[in-house]
C-alpha atoms as a PDB file:
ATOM      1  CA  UNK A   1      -6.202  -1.016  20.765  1.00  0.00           C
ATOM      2  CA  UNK A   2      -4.639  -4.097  22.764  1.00  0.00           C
ATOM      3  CA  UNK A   3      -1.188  -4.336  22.687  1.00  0.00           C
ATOM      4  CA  UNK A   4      -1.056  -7.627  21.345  1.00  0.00           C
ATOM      5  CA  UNK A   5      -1.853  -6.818  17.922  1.00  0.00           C
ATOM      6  CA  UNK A   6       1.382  -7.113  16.008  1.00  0.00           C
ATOM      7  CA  UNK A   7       1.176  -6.248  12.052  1.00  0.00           C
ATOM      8  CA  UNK A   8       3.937  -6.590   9.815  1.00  0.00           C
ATOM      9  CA  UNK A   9       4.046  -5.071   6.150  1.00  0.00           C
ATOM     10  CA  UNK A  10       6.002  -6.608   3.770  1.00  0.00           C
ATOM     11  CA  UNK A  11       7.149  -4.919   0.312  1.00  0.00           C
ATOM     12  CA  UNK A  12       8.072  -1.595  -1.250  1.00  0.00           C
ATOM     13  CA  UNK A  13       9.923   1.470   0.427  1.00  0.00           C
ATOM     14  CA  UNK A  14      11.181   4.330  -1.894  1.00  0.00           C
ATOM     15  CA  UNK A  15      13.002   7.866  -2.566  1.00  0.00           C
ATOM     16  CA  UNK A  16      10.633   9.201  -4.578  1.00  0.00           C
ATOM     17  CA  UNK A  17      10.800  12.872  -6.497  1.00  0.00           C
ATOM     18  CA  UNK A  18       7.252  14.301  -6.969  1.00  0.00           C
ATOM     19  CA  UNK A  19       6.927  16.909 -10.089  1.00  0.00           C
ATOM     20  CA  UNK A  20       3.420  18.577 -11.083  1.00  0.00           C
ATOM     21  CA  UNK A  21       3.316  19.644 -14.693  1.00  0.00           C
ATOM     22  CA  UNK A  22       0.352  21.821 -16.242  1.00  0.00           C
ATOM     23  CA  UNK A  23      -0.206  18.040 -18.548  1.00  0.00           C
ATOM     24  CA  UNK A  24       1.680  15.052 -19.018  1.00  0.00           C
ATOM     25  CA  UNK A  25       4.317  14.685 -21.447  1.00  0.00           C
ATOM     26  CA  UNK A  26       3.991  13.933 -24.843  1.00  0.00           C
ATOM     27  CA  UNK A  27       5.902  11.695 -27.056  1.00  0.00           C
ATOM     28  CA  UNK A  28       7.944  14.423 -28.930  1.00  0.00           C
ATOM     29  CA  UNK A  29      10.825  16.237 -28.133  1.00  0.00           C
ATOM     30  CA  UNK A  30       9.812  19.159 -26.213  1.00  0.00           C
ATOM     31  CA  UNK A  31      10.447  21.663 -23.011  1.00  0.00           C
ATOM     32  CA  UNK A  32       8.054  22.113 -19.738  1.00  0.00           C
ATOM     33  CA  UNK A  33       8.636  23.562 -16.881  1.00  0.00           C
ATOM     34  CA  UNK A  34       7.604  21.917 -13.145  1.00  0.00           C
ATOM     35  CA  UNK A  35       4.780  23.978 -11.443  1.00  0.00           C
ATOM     36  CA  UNK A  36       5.997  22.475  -8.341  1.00  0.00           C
ATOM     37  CA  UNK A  37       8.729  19.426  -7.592  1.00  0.00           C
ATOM     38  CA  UNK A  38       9.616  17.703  -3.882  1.00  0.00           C
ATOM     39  CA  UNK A  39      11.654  14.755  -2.393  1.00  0.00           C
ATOM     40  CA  UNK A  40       9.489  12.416  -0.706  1.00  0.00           C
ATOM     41  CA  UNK A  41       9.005   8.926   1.231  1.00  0.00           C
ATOM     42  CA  UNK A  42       7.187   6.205  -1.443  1.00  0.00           C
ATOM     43  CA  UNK A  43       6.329   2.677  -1.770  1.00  0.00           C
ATOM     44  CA  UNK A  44       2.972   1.026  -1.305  1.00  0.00           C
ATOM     45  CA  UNK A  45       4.209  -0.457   1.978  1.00  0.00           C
ATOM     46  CA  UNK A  46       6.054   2.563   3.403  1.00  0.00           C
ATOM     47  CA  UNK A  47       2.119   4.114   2.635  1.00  0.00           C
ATOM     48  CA  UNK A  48       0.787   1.553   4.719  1.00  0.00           C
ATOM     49  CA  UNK A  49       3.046   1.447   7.800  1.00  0.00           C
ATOM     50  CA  UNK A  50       2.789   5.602   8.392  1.00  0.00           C
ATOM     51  CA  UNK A  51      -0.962   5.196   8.604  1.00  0.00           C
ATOM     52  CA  UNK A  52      -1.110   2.159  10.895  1.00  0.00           C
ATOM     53  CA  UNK A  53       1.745   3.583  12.931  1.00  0.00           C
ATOM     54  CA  UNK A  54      -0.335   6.778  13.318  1.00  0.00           C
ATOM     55  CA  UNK A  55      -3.693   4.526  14.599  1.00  0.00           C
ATOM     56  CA  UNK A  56      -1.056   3.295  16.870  1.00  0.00           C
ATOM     57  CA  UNK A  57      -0.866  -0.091  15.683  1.00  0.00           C
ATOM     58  CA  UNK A  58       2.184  -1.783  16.703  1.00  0.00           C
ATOM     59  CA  UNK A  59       3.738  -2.051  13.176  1.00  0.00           C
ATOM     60  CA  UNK A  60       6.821  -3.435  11.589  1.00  0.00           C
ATOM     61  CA  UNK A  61       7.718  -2.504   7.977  1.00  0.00           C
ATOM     62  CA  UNK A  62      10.456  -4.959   6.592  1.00  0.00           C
ATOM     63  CA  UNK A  63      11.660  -3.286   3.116  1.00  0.00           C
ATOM     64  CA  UNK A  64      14.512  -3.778   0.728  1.00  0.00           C
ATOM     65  CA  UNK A  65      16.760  -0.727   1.427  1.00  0.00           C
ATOM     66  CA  UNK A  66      20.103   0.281   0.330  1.00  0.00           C
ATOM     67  CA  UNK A  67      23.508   1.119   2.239  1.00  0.00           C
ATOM     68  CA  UNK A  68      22.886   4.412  -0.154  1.00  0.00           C
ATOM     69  CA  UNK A  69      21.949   8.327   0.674  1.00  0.00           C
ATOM     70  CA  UNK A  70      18.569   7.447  -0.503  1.00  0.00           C
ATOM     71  CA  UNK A  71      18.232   4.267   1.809  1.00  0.00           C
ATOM     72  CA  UNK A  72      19.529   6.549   4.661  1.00  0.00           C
ATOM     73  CA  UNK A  73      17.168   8.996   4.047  1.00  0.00           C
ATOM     74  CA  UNK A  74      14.178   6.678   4.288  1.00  0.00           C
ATOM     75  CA  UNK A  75      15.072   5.598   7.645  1.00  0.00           C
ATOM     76  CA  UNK A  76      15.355   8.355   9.302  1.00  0.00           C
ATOM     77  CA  UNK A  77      12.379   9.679   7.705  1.00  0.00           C
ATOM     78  CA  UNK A  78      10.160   6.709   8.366  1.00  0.00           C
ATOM     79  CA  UNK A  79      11.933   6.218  11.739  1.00  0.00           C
ATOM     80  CA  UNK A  80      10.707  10.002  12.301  1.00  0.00           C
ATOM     81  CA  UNK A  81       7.138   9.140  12.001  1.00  0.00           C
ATOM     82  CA  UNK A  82       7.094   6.682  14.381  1.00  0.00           C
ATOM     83  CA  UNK A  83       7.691   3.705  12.099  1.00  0.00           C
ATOM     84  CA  UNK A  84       9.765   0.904  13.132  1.00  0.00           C
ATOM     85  CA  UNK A  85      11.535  -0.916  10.096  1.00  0.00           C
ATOM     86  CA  UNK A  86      13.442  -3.571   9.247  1.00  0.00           C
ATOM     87  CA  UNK A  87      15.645  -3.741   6.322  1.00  0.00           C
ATOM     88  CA  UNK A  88      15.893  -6.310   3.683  1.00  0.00           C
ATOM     89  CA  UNK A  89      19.417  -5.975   2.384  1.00  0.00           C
ATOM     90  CA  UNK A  90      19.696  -4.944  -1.105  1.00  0.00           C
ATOM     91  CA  UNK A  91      22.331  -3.387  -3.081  1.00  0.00           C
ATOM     92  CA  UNK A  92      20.455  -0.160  -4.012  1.00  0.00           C
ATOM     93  CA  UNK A  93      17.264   1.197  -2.675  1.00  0.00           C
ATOM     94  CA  UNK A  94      13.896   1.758  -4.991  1.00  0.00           C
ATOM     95  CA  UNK A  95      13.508   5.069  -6.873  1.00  0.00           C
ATOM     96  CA  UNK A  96      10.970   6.778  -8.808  1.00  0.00           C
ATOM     97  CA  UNK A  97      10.461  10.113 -10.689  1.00  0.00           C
ATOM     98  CA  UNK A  98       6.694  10.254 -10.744  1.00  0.00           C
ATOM     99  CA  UNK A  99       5.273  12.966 -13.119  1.00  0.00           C
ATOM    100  CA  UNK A 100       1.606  14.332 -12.384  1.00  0.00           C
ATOM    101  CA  UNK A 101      -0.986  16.891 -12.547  1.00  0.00           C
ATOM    102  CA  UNK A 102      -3.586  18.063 -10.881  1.00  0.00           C
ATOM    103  CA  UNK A 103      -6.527  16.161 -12.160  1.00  0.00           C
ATOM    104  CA  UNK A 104      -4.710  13.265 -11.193  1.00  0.00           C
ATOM    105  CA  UNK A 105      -2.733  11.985 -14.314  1.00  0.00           C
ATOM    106  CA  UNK A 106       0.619   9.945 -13.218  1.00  0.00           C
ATOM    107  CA  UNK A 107       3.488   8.214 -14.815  1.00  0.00           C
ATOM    108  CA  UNK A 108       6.084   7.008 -12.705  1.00  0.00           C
ATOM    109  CA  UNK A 109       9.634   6.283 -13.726  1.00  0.00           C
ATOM    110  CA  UNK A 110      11.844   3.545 -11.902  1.00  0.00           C
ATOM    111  CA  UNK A 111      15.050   5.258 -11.805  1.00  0.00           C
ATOM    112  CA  UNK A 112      16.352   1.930  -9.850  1.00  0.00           C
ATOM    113  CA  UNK A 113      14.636  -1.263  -8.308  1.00  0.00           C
ATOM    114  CA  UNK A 114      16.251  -3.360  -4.962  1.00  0.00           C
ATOM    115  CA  UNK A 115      18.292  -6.157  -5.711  1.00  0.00           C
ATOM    116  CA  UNK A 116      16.795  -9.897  -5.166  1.00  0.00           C
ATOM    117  CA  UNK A 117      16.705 -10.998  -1.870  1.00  0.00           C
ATOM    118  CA  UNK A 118      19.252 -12.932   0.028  1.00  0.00           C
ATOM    119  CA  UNK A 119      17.815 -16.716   1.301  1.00  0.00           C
ATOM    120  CA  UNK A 120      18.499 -14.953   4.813  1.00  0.00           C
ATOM    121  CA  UNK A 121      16.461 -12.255   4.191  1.00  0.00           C
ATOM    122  CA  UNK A 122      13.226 -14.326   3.358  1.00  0.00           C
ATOM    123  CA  UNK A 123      13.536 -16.420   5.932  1.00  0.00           C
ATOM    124  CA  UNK A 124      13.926 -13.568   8.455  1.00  0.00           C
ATOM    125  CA  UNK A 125      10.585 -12.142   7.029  1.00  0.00           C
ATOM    126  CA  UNK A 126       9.137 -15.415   6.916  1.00  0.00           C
ATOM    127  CA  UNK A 127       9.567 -15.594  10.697  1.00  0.00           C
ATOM    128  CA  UNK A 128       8.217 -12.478  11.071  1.00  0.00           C
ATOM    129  CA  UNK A 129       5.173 -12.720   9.302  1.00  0.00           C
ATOM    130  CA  UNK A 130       4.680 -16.017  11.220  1.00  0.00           C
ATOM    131  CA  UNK A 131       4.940 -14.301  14.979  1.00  0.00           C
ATOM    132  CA  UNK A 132       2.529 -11.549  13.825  1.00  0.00           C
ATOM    133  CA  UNK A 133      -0.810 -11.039  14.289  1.00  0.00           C
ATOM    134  CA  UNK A 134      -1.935 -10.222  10.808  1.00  0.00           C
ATOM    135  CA  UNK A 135       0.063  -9.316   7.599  1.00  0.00           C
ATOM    136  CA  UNK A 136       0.353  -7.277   4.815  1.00  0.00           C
ATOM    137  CA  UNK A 137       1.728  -8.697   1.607  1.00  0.00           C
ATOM    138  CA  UNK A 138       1.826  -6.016  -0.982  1.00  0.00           C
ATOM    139  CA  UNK A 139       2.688  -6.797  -4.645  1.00  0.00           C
ATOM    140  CA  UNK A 140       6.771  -6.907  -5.342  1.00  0.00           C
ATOM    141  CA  UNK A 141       9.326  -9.605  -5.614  1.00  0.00           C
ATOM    142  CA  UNK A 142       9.894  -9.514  -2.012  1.00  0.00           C
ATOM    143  CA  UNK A 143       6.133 -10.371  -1.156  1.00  0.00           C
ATOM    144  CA  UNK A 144       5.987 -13.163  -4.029  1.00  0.00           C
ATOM    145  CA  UNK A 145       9.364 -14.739  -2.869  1.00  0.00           C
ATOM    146  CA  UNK A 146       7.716 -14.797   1.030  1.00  0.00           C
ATOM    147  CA  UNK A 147       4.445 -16.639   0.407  1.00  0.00           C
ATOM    148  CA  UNK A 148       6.753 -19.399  -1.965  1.00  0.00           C
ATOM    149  CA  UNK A 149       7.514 -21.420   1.419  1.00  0.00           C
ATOM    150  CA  UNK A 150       5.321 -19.478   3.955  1.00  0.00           C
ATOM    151  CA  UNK A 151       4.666 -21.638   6.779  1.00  0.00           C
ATOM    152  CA  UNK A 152       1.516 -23.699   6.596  1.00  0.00           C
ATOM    153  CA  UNK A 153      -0.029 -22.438   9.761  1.00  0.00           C
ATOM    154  CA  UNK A 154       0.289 -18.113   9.445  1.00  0.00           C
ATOM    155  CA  UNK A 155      -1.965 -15.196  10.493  1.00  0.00           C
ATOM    156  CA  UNK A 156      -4.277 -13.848   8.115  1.00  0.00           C
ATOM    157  CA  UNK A 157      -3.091 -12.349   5.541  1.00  0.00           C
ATOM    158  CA  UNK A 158      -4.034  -8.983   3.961  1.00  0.00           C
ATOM    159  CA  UNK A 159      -3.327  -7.675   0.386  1.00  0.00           C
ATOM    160  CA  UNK A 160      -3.670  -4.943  -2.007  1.00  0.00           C
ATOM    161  CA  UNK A 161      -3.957  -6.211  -5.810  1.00  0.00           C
ATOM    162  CA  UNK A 162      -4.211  -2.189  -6.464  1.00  0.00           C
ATOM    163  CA  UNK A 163      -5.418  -1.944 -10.328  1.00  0.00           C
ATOM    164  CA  UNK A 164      -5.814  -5.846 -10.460  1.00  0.00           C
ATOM    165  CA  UNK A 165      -7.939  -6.916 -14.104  1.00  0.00           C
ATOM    166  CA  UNK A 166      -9.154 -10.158 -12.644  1.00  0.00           C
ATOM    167  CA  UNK A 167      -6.484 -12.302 -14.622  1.00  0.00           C
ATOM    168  CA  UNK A 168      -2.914 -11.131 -14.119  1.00  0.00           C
ATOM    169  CA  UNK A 169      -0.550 -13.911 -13.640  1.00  0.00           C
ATOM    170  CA  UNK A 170       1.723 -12.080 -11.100  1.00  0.00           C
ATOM    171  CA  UNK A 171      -1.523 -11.545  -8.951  1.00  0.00           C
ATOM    172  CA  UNK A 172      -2.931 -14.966  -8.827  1.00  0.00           C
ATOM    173  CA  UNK A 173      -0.284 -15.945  -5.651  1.00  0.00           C
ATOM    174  CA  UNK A 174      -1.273 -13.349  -3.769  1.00  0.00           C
ATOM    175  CA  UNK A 175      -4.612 -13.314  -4.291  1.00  0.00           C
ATOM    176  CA  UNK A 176      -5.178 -17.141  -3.459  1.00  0.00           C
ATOM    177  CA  UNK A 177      -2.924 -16.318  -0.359  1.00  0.00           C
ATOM    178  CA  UNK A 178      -5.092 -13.591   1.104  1.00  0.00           C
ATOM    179  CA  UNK A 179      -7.610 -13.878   3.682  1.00  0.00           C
ATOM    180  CA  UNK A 180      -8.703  -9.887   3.242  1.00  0.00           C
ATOM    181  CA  UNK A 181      -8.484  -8.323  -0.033  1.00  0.00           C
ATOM    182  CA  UNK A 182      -7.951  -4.709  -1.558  1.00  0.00           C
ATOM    183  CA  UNK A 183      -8.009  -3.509  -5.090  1.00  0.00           C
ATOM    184  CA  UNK A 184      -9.363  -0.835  -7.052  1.00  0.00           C
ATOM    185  CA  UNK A 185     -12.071  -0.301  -9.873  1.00  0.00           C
ATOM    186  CA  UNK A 186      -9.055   0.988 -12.558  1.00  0.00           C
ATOM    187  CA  UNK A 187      -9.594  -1.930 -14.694  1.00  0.00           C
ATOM    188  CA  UNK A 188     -13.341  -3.285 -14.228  1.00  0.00           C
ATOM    189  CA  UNK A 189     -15.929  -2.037 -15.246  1.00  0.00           C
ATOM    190  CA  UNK A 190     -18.006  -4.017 -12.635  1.00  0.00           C
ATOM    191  CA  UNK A 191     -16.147  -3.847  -9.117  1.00  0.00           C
ATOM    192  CA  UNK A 192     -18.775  -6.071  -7.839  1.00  0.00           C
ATOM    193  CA  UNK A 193     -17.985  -8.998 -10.420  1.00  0.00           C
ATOM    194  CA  UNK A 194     -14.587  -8.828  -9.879  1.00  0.00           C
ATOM    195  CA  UNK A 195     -14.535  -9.165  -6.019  1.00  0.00           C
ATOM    196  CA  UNK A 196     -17.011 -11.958  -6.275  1.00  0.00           C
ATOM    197  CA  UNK A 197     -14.511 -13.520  -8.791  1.00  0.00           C
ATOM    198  CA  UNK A 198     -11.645 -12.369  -6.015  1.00  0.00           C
ATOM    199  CA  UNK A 199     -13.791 -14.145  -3.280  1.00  0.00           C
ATOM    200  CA  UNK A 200     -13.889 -17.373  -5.343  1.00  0.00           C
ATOM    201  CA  UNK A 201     -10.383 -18.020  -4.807  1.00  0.00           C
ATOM    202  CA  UNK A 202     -10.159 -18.274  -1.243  1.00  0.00           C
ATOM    203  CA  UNK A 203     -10.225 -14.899   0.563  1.00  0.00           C
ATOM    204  CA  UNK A 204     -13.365 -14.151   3.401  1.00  0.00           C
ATOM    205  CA  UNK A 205     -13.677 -10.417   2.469  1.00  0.00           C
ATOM    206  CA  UNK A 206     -12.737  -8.313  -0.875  1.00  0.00           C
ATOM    207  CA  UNK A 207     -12.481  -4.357  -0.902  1.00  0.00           C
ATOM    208  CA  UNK A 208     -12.956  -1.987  -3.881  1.00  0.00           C
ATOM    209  CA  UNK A 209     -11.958   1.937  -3.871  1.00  0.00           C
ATOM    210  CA  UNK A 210     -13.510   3.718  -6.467  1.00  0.00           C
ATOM    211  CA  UNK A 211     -12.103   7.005  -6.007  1.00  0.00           C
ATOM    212  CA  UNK A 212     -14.142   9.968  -5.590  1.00  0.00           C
ATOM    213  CA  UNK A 213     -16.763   7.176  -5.653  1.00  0.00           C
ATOM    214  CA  UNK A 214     -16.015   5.874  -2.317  1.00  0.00           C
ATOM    215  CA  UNK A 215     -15.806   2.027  -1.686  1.00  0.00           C
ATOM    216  CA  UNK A 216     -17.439  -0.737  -1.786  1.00  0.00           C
ATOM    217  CA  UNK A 217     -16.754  -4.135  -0.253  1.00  0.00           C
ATOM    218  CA  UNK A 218     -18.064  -7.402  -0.759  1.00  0.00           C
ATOM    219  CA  UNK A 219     -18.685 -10.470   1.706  1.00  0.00           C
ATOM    220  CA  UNK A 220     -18.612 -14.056   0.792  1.00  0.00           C
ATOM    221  CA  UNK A 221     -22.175 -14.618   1.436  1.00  0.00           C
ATOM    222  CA  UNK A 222     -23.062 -11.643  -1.204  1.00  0.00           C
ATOM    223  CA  UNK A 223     -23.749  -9.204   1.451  1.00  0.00           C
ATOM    224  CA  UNK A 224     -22.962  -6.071  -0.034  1.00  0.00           C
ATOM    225  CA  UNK A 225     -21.768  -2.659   1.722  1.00  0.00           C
ATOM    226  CA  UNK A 226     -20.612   0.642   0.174  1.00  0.00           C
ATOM    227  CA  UNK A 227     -19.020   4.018   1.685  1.00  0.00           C
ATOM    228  CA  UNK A 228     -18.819   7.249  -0.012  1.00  0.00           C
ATOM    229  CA  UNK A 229     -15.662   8.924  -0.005  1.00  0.00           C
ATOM    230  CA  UNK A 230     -15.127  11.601   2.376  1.00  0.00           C
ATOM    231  CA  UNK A 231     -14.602  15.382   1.051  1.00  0.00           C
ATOM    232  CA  UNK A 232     -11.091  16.580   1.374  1.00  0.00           C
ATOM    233  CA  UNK A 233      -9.199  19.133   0.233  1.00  0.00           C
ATOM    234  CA  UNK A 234      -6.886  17.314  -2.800  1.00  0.00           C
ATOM    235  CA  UNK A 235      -2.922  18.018  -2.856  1.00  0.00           C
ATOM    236  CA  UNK A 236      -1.476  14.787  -3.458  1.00  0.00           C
ATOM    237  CA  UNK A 237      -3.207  11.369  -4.241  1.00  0.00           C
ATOM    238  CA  UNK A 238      -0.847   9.677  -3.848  1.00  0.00           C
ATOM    239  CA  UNK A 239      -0.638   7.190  -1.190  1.00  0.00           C
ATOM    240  CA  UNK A 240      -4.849   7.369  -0.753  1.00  0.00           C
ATOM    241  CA  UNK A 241      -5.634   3.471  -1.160  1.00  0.00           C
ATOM    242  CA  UNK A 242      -2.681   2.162   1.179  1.00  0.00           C
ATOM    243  CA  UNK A 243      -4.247   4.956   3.644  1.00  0.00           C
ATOM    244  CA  UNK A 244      -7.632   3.787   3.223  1.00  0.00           C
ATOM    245  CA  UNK A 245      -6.439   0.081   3.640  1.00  0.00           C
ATOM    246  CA  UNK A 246      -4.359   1.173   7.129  1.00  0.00           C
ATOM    247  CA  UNK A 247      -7.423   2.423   8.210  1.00  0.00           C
ATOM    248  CA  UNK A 248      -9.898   0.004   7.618  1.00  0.00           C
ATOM    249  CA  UNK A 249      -7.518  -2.702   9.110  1.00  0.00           C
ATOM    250  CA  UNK A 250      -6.841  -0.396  12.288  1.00  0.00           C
ATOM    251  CA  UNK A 251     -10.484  -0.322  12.606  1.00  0.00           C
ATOM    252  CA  UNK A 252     -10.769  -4.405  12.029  1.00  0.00           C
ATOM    253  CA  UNK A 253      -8.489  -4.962  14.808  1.00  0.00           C
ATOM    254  CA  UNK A 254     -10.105  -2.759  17.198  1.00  0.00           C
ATOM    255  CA  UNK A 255     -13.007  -5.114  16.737  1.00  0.00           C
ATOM    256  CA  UNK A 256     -15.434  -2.816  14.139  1.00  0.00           C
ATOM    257  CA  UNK A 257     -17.947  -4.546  11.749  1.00  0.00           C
ATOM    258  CA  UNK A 258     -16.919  -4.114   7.771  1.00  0.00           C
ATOM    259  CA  UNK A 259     -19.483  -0.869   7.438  1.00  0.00           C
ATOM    260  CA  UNK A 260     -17.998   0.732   9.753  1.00  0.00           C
ATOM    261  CA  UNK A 261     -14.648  -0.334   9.099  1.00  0.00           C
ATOM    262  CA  UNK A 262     -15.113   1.150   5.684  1.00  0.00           C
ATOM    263  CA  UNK A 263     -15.837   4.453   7.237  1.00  0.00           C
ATOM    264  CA  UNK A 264     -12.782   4.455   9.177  1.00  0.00           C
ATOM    265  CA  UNK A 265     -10.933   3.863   5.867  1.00  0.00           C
ATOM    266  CA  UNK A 266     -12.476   6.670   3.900  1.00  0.00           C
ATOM    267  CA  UNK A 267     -11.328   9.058   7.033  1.00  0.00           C
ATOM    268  CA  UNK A 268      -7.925   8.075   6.756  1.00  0.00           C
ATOM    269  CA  UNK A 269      -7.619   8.182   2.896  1.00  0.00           C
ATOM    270  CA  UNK A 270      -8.618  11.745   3.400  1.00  0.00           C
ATOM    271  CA  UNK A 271      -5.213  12.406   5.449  1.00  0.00           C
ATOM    272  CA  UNK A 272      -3.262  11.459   2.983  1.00  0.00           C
ATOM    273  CA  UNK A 273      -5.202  12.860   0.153  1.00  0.00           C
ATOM    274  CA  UNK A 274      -4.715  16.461   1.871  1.00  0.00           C
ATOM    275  CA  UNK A 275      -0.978  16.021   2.404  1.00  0.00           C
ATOM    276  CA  UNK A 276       1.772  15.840  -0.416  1.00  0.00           C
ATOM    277  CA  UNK A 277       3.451  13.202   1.378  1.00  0.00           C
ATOM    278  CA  UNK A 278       2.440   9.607   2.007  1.00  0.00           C
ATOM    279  CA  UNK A 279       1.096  10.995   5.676  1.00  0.00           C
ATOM    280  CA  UNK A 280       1.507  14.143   6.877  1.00  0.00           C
ATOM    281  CA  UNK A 281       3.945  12.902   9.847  1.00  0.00           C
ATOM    282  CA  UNK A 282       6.409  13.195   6.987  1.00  0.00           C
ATOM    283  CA  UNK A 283       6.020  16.757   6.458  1.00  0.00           C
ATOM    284  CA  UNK A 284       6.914  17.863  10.389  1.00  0.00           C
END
C-alpha cells in the first residue's frame, strides 16, 4: 500500500467489561451467574483503527479519553497494537458493561460517556481530517460536532450508520456528509431500498452487512454486488462490522474494485469474529 495514504478515524474509544450469561436478564429481581467475564478495548472507532493498523494502513485514531486508569489503559493497549492515537481531552473516558450470550443477544450499559469537547479539540480534528487522505466519521458527539464547520474542500469521507432505520434524525448529518457508506440490515427489512434511499442523499457507494448473510453493496447507477460471509469459528461478535468496514477500505485504497473489496471485508470480519477482543493484536 503507498505510503501516502493517511486515514484518520474519528469517534468512540472505550474500557469495556465483556460478561456471557446462559440468557439475558429479565426484568425481575433475580441472581445469575457469568459463564465467562473479561476487560477489554471498545468503541466503534477503536474497532476500526486495530484492523486498518493491522492492513498496515497508516492510521490515526483521535478519541475522547480520560486522565483516568481506564483512559491509561486504552493507550497502552491500543498503542500495543500498533495504533497511533490522539486524544481528545475529556474529563472521563467511555465505559460499558455489555451483557451477552452466545447466540448473539447484547445489551450494553454506559457506565460513563466523555465529556463535550473543548473548541480546541475540534479544531485540532478538523485539521486532521482535512490533511488526510480519507476519513472515518463514526456516529458520537465528537463526529457530529466535526462535520458542523468541516472545511468545504475535505477528503472523502467514510461512515458507519450501524443499525440506521432510514429516518433517524441524529443520522441525517452524517449520512449527507459521506461519500462511502456502511450500515447494517437490523432495522430494514429491504437492505436494498434503504441504500438506494442512502444513495439519494449524496454518497457514491452504500454497504449493507447482513450477518451470517454476508453483504451486499449498492452503486449509484443500481449496479448491485453481494458477498457471502466467510465461515469462522464465533467467540465474540463484537467488533465484526467496524472489521469488515477496515477491510473493505484497506482493500479500496490499495486500488480493488467494490466485489472484491467486499471480499476483503468479509475476511477481516472473520478475525475479529474469532477473537474476544476487537482484534486479536489485543489479546498478545
Amino acid at each position: 500500500m503507498p505510503d501516502s495514504f493517511r486515514v484518520v478515524v474519528c469517534g468512540p474509544a472505550s474500557w469495556n467489561h465483556l460478561i456471557v450469561l446462559d440468557h439475558l436478564p429479565e426484568p425481575v429481581p433475580h441472581m445469575q451467574f457469568a459463564r465467562r467475564a473479561w476487560h477489554t478495548a471498545g468503541g466503534t472507532s477503536a474497532g476500526k483503527a486495530l484492523h486498518l493498523a493491522e492492513l498496515g494502513v497508516d492510521v490515526r485514531l483521535w478519541t475522547p479519553l480520560g486522565m483516568d486508569d481506564d483512559g491509561g489503559r486504552l493507550r497502552g493497549l491500543l498503542a500495543s497494537a500498533g495504533v497511533l492515537v490522539e486524544a481528545v481531552d475529556s474529563e472521563r473516558t467511555e465505559r460499558h458493561v455489555n451483557l451477552m450470550t452466545d447466540g448473539g443477544g447484547r445489551v450494553s450499559l454506559y457506565v460513563s460517556v466523555p465529556s463535550a469537547p473543548s473548541a480546541g479539540a475540534l479544531g485540532a480534528v478538523r485539521g486532521a481530517v482535512a490533511a488526510a487522505d480519507v476519513a472515518v466519521i463514526d456516529l458520537s458527539e465528537l463526529g457530529a460536532r466535526v462535520l458542523e464547520n468541516l472545511a468545504p474542500t475535505h477528503p472523502p469521507l467514510w461512515v458507519d450508520l450501524h443499525d440506521y432505520d432510514g429516518s433517524s434524525a441524529f443520522h441525517e448529518p452524517f449520512l449527507r456528509a459521506a461519500d462511502t457508506v456502511f450500515m447494517n440490515d437490523d432495522r430494514t427489512d429491504d437492505p436494498w431500498e434503504l441504500m438506494r434511499f442512502c444513495l439519494d442523499q449524496g454518497p457514491r457507494l452504500a454497504v449493507c452487512t447482513r450477518g451470517a448473510e454476508g453483504a451486499v453493496a449498492l452503486e449509484p447507477d443500481g449496479t448491485r454486488h453481494e458477498v457471502a460471509a466467510v465461515p469462522a469459528k464465533v467467540v465474540d461478535t463484537n467488533g465484526a462490522g467496524d472489521a469488515f468496514m477496515a477491510g473493505f477500505l484497506a482493500a479500496t485504497l490499495d486500488s480493488a474494485p467494490v466485489a472484491e473489496a467486499l471480499q476483503a471485508a468479509a475476511e477481516q470480519a472473520r478475525v475479529a469474529i474469532e477473537s474476544e477482543h476487537l482484534h486479536p493484536a489485543l489479546g498478545r
